[in-house]
N, C-alpha and C. Protein backbone atom coordinates (compact mmCIF):
# COMPACT_ATOMS: atom_id res chain seq x y z
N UNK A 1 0.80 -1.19 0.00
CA UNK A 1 0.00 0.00 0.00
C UNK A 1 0.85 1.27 0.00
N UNK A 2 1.89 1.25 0.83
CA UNK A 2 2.95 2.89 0.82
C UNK A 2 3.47 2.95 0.11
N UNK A 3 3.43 1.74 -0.87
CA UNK A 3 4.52 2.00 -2.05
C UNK A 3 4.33 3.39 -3.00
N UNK A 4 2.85 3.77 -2.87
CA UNK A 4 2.74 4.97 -3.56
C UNK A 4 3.14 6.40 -2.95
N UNK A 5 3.30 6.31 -1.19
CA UNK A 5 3.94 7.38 -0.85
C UNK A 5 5.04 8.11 -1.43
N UNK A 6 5.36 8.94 -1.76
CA UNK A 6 6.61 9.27 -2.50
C UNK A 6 7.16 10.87 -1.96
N UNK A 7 8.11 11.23 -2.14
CA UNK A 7 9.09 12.09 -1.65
C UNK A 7 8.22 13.11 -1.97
N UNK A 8 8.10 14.51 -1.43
CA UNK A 8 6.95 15.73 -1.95
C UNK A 8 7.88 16.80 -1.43
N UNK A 9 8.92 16.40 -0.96
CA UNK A 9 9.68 17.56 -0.83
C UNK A 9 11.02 17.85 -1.40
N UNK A 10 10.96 19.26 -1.68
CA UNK A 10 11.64 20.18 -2.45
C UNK A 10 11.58 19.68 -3.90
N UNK A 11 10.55 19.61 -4.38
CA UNK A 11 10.43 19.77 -5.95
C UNK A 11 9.73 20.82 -6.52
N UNK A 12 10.03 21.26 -7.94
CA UNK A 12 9.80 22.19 -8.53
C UNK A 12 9.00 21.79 -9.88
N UNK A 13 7.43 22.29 -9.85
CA UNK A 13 6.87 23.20 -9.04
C UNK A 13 6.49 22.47 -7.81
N UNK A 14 6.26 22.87 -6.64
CA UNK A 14 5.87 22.34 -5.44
C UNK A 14 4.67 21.12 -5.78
N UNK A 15 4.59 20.48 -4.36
CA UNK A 15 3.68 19.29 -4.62
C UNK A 15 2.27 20.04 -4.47
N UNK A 16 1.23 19.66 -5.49
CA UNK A 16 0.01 19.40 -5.21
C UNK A 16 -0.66 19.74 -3.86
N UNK A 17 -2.22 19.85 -4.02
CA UNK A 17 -2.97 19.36 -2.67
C UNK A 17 -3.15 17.97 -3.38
N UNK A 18 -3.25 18.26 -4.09
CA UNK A 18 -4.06 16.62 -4.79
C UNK A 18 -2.92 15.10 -4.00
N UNK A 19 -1.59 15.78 -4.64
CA UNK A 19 -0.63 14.67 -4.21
C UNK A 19 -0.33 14.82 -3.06
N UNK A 20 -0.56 15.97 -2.30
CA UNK A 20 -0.72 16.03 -0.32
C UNK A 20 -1.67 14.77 0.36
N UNK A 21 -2.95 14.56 -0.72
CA UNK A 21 -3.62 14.20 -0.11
C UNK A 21 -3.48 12.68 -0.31
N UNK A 22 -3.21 12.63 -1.92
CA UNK A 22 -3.05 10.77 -1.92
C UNK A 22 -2.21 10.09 -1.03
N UNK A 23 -0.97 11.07 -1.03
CA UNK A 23 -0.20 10.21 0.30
C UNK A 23 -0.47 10.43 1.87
N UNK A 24 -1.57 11.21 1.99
CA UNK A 24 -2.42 11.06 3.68
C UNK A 24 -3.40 10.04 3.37
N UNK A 25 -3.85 9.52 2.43
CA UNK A 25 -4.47 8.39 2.12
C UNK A 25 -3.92 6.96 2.18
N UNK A 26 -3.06 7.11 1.62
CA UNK A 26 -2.23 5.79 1.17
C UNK A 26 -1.57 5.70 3.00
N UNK A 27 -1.17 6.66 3.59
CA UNK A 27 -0.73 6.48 5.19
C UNK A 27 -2.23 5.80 5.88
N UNK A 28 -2.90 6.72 5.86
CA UNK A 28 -4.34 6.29 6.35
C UNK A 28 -4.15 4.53 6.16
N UNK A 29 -4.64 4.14 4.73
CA UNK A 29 -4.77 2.97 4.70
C UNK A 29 -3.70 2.16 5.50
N UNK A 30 -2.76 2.61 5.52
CA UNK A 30 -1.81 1.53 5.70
C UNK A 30 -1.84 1.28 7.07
N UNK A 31 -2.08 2.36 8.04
CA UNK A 31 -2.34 2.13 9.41
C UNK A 31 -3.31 2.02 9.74
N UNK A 32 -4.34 1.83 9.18
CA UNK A 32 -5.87 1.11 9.65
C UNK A 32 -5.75 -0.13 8.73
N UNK A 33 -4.94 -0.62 7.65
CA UNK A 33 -4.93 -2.15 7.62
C UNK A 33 -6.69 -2.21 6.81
N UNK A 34 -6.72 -1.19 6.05
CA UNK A 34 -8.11 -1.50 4.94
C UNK A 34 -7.49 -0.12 4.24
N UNK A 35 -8.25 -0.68 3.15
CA UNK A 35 -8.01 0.14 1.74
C UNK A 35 -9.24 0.88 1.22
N UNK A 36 -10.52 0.50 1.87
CA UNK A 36 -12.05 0.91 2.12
C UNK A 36 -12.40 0.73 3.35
N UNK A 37 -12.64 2.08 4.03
CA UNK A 37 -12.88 1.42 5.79
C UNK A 37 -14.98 1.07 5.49
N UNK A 38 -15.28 0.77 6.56
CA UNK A 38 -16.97 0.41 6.33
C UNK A 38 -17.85 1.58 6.69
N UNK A 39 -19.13 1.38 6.88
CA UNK A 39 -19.81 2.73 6.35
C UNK A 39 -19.45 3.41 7.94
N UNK A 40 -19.35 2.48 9.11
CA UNK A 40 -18.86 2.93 10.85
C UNK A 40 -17.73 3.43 10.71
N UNK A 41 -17.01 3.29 9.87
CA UNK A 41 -15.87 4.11 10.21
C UNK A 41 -14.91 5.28 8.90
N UNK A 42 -16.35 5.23 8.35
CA UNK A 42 -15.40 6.44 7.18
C UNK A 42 -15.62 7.43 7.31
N UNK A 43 -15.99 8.00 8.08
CA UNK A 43 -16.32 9.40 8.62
C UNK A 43 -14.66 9.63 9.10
N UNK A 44 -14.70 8.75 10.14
CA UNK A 44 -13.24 8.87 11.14
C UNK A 44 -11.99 8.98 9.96
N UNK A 45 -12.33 7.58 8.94
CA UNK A 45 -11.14 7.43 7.61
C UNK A 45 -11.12 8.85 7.41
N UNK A 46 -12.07 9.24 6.67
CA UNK A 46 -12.00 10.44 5.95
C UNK A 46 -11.33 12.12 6.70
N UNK A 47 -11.79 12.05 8.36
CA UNK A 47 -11.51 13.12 8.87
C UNK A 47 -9.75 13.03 9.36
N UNK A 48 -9.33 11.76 8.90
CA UNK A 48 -7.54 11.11 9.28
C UNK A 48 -6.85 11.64 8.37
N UNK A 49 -7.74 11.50 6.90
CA UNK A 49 -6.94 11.57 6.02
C UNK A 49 -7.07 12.79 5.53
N UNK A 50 -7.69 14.02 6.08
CA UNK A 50 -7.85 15.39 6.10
C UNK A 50 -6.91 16.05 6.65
N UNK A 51 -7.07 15.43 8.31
CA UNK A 51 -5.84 15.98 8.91
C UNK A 51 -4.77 15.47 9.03
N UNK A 52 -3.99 14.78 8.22
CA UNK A 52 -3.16 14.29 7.74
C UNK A 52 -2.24 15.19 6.39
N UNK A 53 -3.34 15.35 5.75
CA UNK A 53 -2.91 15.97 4.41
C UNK A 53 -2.71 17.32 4.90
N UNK A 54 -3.59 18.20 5.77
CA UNK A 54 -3.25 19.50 6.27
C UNK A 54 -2.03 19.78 7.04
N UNK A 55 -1.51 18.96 7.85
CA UNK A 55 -0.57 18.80 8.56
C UNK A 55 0.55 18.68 7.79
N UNK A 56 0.47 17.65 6.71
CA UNK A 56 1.57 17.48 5.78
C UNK A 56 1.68 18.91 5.05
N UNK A 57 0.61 19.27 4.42
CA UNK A 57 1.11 20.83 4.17
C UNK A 57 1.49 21.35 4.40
N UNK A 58 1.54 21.70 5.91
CA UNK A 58 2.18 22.56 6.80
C UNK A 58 3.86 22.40 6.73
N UNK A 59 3.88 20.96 6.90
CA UNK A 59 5.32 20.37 6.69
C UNK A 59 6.12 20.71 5.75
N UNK A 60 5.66 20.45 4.65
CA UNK A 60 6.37 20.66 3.40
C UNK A 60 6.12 22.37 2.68
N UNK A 61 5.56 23.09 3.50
CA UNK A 61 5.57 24.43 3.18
C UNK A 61 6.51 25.09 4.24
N UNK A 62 6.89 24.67 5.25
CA UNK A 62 7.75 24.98 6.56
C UNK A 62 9.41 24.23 6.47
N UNK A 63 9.02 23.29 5.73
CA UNK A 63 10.62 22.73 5.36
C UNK A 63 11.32 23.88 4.67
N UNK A 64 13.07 23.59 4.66
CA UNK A 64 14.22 24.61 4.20
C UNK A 64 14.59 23.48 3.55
N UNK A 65 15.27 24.09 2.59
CA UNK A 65 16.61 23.01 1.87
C UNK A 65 17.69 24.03 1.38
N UNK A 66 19.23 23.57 1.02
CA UNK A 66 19.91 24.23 0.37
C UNK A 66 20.19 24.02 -0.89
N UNK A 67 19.81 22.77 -1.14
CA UNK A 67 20.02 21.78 -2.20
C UNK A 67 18.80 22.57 -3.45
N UNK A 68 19.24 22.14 -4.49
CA UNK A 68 18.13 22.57 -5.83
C UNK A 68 17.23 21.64 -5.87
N UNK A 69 15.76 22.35 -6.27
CA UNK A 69 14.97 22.22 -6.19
C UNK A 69 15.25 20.56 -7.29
N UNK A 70 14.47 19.38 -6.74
CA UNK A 70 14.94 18.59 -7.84
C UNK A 70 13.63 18.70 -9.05
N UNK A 71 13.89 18.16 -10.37
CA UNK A 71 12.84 17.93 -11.46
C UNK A 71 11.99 16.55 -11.26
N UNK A 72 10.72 16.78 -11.32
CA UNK A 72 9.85 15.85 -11.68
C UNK A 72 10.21 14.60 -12.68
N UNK A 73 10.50 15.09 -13.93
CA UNK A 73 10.56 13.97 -14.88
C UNK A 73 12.22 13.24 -14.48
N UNK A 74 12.92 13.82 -14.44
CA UNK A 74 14.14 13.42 -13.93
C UNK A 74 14.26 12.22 -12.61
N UNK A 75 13.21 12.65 -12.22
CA UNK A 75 13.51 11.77 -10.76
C UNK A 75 12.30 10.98 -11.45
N UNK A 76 11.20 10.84 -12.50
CA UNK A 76 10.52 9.50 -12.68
C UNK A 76 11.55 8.72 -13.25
N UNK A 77 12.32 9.34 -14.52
CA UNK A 77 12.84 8.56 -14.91
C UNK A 77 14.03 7.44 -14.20
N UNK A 78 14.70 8.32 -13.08
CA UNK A 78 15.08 7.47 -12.12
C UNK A 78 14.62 6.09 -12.01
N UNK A 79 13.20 6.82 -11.29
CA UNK A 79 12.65 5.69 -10.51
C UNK A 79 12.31 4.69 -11.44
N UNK A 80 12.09 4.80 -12.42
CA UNK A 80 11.46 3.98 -13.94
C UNK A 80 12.88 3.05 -14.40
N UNK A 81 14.01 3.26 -14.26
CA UNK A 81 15.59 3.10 -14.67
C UNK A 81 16.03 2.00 -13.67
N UNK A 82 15.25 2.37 -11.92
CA UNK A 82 15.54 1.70 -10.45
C UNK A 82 14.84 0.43 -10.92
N UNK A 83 13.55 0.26 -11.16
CA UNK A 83 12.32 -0.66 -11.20
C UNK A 83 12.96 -1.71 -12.24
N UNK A 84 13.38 -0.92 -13.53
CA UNK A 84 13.56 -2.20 -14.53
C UNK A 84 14.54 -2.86 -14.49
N UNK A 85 15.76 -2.23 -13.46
CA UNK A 85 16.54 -3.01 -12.92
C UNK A 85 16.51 -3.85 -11.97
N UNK A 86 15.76 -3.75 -11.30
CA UNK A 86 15.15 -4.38 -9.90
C UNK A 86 14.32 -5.65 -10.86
N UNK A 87 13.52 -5.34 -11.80
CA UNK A 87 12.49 -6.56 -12.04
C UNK A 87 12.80 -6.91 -13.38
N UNK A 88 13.89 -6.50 -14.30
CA UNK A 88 14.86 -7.53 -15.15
C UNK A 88 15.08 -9.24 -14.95
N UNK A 89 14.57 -9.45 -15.99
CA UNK A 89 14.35 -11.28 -16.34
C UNK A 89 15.70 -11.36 -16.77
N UNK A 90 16.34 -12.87 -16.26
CA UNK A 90 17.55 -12.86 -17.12
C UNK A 90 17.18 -13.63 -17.78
């Protein structure tokens, strides 16, 4: 499930709310151990993964770095370069 969490800080242009929020989601799930909570408890899901994502905002708008801002496509392609090496058939 966290596998979709991903790094949101110091990139250019800044992260999303959208991508603030998938990864207060993808946390959510992973520490309640469901990926759909039931109709008793998605109120609670939903108000976790609110204040989760707000909090994370806060975070990543309050972080410093000295380092350059890194690129988006640069660091997929990374990760795309990591994977097919990792799951290469011989």
């Amino acid at each position: 499930m966290c596998r979709n969490i991903h790094t949101l800080h110091n990139f250019e242009p800044a992260a999303t709310d959208d991508e603030v929020h998938a990864a207060a989601l993808q946390f959510v799930r992973k520490i309640s151990g469901s990926t759909k909570p039931s109709k008793a408890n998605a109120e609670v899901f939903e108000r976790a993964v609110e204040e989760i994502a707000h909090i994370s905002r806060h975070l990543l708008d309050d972080l410093v770095s000295t380092a350059p801002p890194k690129n988006r496509e640069v660091e997929a392609a990374k990760a795309k370069a990591r994977s097919q090496q990792r799951f290469a058939t011989a």
